[in-house]
Protein backbone atom coordinates (compact mmCIF):
# COMPACT_ATOMS: atom_id res chain seq x y z
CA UNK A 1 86.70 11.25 -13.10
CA UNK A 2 85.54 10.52 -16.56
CA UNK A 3 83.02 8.82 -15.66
CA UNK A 4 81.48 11.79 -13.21
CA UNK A 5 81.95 14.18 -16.22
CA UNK A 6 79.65 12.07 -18.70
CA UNK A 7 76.96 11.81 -15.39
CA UNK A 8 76.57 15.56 -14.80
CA UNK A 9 76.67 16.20 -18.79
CA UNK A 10 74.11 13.66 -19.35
CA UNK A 11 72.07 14.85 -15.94
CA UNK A 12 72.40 18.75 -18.21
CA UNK A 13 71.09 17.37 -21.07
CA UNK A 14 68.08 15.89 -19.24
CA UNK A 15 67.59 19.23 -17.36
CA UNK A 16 67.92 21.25 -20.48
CA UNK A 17 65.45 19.08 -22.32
CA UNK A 18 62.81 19.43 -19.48
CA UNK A 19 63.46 22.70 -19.40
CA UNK A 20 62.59 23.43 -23.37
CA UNK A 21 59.76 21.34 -22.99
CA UNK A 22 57.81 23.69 -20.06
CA UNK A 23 59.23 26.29 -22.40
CA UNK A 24 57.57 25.93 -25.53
CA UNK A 25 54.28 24.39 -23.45
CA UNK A 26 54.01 27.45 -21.78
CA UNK A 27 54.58 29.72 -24.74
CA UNK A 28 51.77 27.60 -26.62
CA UNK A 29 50.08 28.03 -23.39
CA UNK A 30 50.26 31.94 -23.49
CA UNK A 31 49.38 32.02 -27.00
CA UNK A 32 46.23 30.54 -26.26
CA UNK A 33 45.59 32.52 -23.76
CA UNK A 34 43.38 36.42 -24.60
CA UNK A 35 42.53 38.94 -21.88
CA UNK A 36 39.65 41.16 -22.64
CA UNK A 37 38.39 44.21 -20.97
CA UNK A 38 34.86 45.53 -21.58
CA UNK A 39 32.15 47.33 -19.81
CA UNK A 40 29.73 46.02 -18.10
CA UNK A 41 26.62 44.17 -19.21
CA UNK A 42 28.13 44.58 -23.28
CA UNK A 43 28.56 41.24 -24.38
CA UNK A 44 25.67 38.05 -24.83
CA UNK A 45 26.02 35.67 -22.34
CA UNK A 46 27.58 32.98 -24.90
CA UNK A 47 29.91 35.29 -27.15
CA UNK A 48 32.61 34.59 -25.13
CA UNK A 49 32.00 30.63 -24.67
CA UNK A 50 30.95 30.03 -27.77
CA UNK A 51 34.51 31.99 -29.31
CA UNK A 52 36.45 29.51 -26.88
CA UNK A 53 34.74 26.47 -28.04
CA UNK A 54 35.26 27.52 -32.22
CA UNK A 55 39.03 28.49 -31.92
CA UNK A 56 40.47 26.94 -28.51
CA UNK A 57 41.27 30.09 -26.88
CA UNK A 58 40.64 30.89 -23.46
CA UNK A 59 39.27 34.23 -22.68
CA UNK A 60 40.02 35.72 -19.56
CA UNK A 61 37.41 39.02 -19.60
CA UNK A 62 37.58 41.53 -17.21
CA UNK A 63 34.56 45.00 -17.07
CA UNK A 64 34.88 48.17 -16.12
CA UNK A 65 31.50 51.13 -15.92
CA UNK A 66 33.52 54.26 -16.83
CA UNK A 67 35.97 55.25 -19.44
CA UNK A 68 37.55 57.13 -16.66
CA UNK A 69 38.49 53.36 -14.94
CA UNK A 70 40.08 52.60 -18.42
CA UNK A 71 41.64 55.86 -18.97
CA UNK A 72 43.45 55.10 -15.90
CA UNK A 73 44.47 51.91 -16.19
CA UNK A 74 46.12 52.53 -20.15
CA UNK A 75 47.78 55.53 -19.16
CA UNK A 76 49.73 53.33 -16.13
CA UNK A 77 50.74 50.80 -18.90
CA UNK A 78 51.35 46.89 -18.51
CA UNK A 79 47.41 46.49 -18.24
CA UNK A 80 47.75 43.06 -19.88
CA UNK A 81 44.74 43.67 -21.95
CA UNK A 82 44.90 42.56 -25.84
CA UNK A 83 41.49 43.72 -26.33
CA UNK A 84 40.04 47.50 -24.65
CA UNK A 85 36.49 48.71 -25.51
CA UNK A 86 36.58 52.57 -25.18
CA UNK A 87 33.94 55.21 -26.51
CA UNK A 88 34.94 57.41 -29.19
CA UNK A 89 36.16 60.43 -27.96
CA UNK A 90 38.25 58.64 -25.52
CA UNK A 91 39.75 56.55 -28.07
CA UNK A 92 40.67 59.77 -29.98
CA UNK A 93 42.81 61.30 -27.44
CA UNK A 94 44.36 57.51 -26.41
CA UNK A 95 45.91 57.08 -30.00
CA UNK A 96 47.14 60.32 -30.41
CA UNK A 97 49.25 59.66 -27.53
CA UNK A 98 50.38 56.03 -28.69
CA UNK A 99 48.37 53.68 -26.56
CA UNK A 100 47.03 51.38 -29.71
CA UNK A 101 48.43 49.12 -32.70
CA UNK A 102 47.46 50.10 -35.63
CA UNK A 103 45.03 47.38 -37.21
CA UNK A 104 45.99 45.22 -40.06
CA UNK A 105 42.74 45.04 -41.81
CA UNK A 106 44.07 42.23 -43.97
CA UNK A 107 43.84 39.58 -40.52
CA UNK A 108 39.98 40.89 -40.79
CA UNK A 109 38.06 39.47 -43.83
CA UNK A 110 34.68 40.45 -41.85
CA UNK A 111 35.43 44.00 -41.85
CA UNK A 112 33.21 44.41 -44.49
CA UNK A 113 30.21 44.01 -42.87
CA UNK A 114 30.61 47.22 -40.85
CA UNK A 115 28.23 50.31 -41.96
CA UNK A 116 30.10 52.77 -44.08
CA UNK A 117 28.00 55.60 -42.67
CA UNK A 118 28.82 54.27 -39.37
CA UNK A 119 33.07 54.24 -39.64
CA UNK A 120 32.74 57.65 -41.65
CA UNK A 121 30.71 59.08 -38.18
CA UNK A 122 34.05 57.04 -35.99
CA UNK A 123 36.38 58.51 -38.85
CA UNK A 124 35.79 61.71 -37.06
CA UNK A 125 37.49 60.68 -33.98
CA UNK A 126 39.54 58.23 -35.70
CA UNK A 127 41.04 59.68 -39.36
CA UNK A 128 41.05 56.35 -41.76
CA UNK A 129 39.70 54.26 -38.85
CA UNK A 130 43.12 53.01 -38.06
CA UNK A 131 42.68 52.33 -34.52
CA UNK A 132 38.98 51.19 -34.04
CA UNK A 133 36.57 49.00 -34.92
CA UNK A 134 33.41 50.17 -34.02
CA UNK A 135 31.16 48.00 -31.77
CA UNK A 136 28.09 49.71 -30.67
CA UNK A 137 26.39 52.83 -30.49
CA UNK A 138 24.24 54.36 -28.23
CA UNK A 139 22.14 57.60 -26.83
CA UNK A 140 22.50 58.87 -23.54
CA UNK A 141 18.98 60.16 -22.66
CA UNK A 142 16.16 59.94 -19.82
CA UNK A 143 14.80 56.31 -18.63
CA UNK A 144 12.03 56.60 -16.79
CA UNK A 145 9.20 54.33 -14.38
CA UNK A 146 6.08 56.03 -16.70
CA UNK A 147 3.43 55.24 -13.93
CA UNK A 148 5.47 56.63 -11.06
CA UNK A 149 6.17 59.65 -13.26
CA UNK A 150 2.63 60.20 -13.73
CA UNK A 151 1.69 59.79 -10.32
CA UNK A 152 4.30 62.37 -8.86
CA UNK A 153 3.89 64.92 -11.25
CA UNK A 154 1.23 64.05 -13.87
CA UNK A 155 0.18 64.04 -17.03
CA UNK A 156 1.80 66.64 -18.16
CA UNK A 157 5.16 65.70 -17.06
CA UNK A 158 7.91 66.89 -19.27
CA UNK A 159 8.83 63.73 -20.83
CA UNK A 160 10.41 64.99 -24.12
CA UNK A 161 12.66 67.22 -22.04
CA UNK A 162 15.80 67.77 -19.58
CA UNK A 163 13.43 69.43 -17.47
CA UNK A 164 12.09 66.27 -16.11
CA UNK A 165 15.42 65.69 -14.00
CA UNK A 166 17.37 69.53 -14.85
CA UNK A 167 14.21 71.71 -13.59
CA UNK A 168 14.74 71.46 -9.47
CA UNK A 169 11.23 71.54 -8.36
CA UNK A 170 10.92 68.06 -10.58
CA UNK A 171 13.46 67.06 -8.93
CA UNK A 172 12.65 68.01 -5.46
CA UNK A 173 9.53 65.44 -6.13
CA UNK A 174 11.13 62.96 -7.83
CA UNK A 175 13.52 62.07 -4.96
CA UNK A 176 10.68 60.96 -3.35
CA UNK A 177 10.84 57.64 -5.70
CA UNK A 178 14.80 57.54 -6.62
CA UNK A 179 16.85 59.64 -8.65
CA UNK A 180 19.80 58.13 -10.84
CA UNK A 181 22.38 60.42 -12.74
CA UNK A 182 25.79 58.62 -14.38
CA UNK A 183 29.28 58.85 -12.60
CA UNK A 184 30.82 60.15 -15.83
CA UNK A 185 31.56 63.47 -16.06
CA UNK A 186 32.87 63.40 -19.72
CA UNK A 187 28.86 62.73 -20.50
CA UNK A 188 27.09 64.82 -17.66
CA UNK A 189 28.64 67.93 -18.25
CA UNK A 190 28.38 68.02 -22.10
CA UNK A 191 24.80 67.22 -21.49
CA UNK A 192 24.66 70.23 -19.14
CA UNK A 193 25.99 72.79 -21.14
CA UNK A 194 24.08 71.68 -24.30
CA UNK A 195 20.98 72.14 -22.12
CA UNK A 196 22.05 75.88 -20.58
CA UNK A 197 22.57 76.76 -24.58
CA UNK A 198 26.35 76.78 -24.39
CA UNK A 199 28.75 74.50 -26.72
CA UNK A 200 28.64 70.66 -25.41
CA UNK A 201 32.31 70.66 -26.57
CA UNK A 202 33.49 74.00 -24.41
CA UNK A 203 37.05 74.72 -24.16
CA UNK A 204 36.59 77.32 -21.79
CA UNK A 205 37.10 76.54 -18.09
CA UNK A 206 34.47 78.88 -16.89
CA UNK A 207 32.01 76.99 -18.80
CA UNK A 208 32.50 74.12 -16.47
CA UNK A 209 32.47 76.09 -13.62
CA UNK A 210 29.22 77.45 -14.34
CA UNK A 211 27.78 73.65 -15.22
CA UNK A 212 28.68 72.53 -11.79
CA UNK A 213 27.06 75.49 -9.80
CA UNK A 214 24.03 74.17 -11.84
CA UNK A 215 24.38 70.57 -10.79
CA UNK A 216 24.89 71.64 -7.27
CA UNK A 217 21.47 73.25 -7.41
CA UNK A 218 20.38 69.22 -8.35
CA UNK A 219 23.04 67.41 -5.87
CA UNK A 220 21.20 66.94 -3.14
CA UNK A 221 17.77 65.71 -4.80
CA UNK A 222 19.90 63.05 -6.39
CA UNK A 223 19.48 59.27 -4.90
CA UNK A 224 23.32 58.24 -6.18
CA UNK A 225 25.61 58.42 -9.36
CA UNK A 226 26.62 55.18 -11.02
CA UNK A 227 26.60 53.98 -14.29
CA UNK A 228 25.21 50.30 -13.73
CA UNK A 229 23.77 50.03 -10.82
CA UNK A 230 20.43 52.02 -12.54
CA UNK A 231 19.27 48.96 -14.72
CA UNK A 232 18.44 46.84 -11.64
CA UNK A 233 16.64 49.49 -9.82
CA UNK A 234 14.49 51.13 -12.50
CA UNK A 235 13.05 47.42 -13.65
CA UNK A 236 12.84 46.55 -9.58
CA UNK A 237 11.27 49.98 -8.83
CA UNK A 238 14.08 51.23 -6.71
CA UNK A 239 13.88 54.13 -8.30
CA UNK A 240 11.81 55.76 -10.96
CA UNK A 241 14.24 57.78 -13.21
CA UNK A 242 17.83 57.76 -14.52
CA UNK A 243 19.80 59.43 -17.21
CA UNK A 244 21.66 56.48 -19.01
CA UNK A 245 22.66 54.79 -21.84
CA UNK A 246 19.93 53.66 -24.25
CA UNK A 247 20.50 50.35 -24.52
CA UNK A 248 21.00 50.00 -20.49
CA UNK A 249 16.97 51.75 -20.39
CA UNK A 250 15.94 48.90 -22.82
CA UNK A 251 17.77 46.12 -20.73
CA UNK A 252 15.82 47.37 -17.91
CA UNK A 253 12.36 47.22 -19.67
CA UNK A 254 13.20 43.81 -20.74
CA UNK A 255 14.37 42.73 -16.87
CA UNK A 256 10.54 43.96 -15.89
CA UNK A 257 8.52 42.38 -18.51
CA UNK A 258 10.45 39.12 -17.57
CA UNK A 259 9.84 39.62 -14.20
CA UNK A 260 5.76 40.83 -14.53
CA UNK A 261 6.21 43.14 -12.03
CA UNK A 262 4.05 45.64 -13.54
CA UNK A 263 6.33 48.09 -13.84
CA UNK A 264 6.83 49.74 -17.22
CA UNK A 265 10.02 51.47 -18.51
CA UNK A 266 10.22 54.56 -20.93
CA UNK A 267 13.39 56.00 -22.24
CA UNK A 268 13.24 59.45 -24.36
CA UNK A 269 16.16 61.30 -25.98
CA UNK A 270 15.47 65.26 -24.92
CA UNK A 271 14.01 67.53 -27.47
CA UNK A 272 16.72 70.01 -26.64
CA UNK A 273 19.64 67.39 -27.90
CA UNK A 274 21.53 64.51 -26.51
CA UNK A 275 24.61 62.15 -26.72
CA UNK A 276 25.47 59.82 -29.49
CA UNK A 277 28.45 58.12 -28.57
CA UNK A 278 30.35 54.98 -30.32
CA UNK A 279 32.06 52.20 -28.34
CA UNK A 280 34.56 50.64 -30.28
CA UNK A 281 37.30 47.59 -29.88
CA UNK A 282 41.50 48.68 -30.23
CA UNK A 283 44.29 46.49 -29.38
CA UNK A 284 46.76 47.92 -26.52
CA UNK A 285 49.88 49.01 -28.00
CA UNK A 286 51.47 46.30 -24.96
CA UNK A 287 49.00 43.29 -26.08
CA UNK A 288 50.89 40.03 -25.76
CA UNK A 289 48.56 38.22 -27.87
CA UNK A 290 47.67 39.94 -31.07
CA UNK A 291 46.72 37.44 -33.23
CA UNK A 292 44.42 35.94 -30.71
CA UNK A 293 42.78 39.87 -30.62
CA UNK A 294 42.26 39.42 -33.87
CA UNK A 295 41.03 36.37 -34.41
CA UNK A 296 38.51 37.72 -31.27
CA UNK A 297 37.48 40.39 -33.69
CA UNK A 298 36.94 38.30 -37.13
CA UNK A 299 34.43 36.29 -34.72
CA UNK A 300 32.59 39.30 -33.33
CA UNK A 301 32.39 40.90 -37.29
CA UNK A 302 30.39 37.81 -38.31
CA UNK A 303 26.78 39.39 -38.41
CA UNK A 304 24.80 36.56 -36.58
CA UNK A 305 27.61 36.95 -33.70
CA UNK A 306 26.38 40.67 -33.65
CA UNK A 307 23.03 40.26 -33.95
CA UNK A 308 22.60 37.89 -31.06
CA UNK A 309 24.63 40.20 -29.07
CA UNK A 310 22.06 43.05 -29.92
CA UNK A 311 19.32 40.87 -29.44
CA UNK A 312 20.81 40.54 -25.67
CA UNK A 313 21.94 43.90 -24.78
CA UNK A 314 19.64 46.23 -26.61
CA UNK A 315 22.62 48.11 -28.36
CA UNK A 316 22.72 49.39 -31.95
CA UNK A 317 25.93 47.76 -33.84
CA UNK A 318 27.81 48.83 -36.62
CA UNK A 319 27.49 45.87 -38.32
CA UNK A 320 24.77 46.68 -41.42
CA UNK A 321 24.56 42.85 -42.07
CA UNK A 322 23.69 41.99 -38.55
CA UNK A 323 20.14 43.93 -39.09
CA UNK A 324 18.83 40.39 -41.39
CA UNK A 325 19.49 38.71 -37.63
CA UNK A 326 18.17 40.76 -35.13
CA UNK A 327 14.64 39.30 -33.98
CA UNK A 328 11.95 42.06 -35.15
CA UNK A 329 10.94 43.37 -31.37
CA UNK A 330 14.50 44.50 -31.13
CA UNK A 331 14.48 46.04 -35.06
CA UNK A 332 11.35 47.74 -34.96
CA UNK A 333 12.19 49.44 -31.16
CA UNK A 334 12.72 52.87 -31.60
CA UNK A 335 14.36 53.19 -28.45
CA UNK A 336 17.03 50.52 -29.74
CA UNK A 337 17.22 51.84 -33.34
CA UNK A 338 15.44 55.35 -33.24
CA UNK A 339 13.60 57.14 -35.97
CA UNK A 340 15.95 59.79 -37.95
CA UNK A 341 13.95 62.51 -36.48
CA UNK A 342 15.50 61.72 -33.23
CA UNK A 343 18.91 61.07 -34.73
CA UNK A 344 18.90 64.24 -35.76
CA UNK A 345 18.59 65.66 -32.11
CA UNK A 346 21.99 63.59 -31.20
CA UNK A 347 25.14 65.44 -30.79
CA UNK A 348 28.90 64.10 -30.71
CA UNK A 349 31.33 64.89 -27.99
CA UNK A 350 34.49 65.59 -29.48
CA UNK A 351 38.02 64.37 -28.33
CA UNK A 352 38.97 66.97 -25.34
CA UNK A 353 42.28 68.56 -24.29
CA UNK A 354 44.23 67.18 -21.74
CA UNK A 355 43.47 70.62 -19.86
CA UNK A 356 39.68 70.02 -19.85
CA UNK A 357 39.61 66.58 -19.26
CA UNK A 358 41.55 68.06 -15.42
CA UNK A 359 38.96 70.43 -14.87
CA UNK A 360 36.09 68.07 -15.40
CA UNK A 361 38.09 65.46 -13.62
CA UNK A 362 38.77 67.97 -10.77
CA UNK A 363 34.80 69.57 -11.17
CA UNK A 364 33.19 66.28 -10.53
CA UNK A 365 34.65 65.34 -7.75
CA UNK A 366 34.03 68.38 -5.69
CA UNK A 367 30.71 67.91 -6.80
CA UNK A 368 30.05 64.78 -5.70
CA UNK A 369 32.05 65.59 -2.42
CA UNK A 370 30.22 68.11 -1.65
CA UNK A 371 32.84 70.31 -1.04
């Protein structure tokens, strides 16, 4: 009887020991282990092997093409994201409502090599720049085919203007060739009422009401609404005008010199005003792995990290110490870093109220359903 006691206490040590052992290996496992989400096309293609390779983490990195998509997954919860890039104004209502860590700036030594000007613009959206760390920047303008533009409505085609795509007998010929608008309301409306004269950042319902009756006057002239899909078919001539992102026009340029297709690619910000927008990096308030978020970040600080990433995706960083990096076709673009005359035409879309955000929400899709 002894004997049988000692056997099964010996056989539970055994257990017990195994046990501990897949414990702790999958604990160092997890901690190892970093879960990124990101839009689409915002990264160079060896950031994230290269990061893996220095500090023996494994990424696992996940994109989105609306702030809408993340929006929706944060407010859920349990995303299992450590690392979220959203745009500013998105970010602004997010933390108010407790869906970030704050960040210990102490685990970043590389902070410093973000633009001052640049975190006092994010401050705006972000009071002390608690939450953020500002990534990339970008315009949200008109990218156009320039030879197809001149050949459906000519030389005098209103380039420098929303009237190119806003003005519906433009439009009406333009369809002919492809028409592209984004699927994100929080950036087509703003650029609507800025262009009918009325405050970008409208609290008043009717407003919006008004801004959709317009772009159902535009609806039917327009090929699709995505926000991707555009770079592809403006540098494969699938279409022949888009409003976008700046450095999604420039990618597109780049895709049709590389292929010598002939086709050129223009991109103008509107003499009447457009969209300046920040993307920035936060840390879920439910990230498992922290520390490996911010060792993610340190890495992406470091100004050749930036710069090659800008030398890939045609964005603008934050990162003032990146600029001695960038390759000089990318620093002297004025499409990638424009002029401060154009600056100067660049509005900011502020955080909006929980009530807006519903009419928009609710706006857009009757408008795109037609109903």
């Amino acid at each position: 009887m002894l004997s049988k006691f000692f056997h099964c206490l010996n056989l539970l040590i055994q257990y017990s020991v195994v046990f501990l052992f897949f414990f702790l290996f999958s604990t160092s496992a997890s901690a190892k282990d970093l879960h990124i989400y990101n839009w689409s096309d915002f990264i160079a293609p060896d950031t994230i092997a290269n990061f893996e390779q220095q500090f023996g983490i494994n990424v696992t990195y996940d994109v989105y093409d609306s702030n809408e998509v993340l929006d929706g997954k944060l407010m859920a919860g349990k995303t299992g994201f450590d690392l979220v890039v959203p745009s500013d104004n998105f970010l602004a209502r997010q933390r108010h409502i407790g869906l970030y860590l704050k960040l210990d700036k102490q685990k970043l030594p590389n902070y410093q090599h973000l633009d001052k000007k640049f975190l006092q613009m994010m401050a705006i959206h972000d009071p002390g720049n608690e939450y953020s760390i500002p990534y990339i920047w970008q315009s949200t303008g008109i990218g156009y085919n320039i030879a197809k533009i001149k050949q459906i409505l000519g030389d005098d085609a209103p380039l420098d203007s929303w009237d190119l795509v806003f003005k519906t007998d433009n439009l009406a010929k333009l369809k002919q060739c492809g028409v592209a608008f984004l699927d994100t309301p929080s950036e087509i409306f703003p650029t609507v009422l800025n262009y009918l004269g009325k405050d970008p950042n409208s609290q008043n319902p009717q407003d919006y009401e008004q801004a959709t009756k317009f772009l159902a006057t535009l609806r039917n002239d327009v090929t699709y609404f995505h926000n991707s899909r555009y770079i592809s078919d403006l540098s494969g001539g699938d279409i022949c005008v888009a409003i976008g992102w700046s450095g999604d026009m420039m990618q597109a340029a780049n895709a049709a010199k590389l292929a010598k297709n002939g086709i050129e690619i223009g991109y103008t910000v509107p003499k009447e005003g457009a969209i300046i927008s920040f993307d920035v990096w936060a840390i879920p308030k439910d990230a498992k792995n922290v520390e490996a978020a911010y060792t993610f970040l340190n890495y992406l600080l470091e100004p050749q990290v930036m710069a090659n990433i800008t030398n890939t995706i045609y964005y603008p960083s934050a990162n003032i110490d990146a600029m001695d990096y960038l390759d000089p076709e990318v620093k002297n673009n004025p499409s990638v870093y424009p002029t401060d005359e154009v600056i100067n035409r660049l509005f900011i879309v502020k955080e909006q109220s929980i009530k807006i955000d519903k009419v928009m929400v609710r706006l857009w899709t009757r408008l795109l359903s037609g109903k």
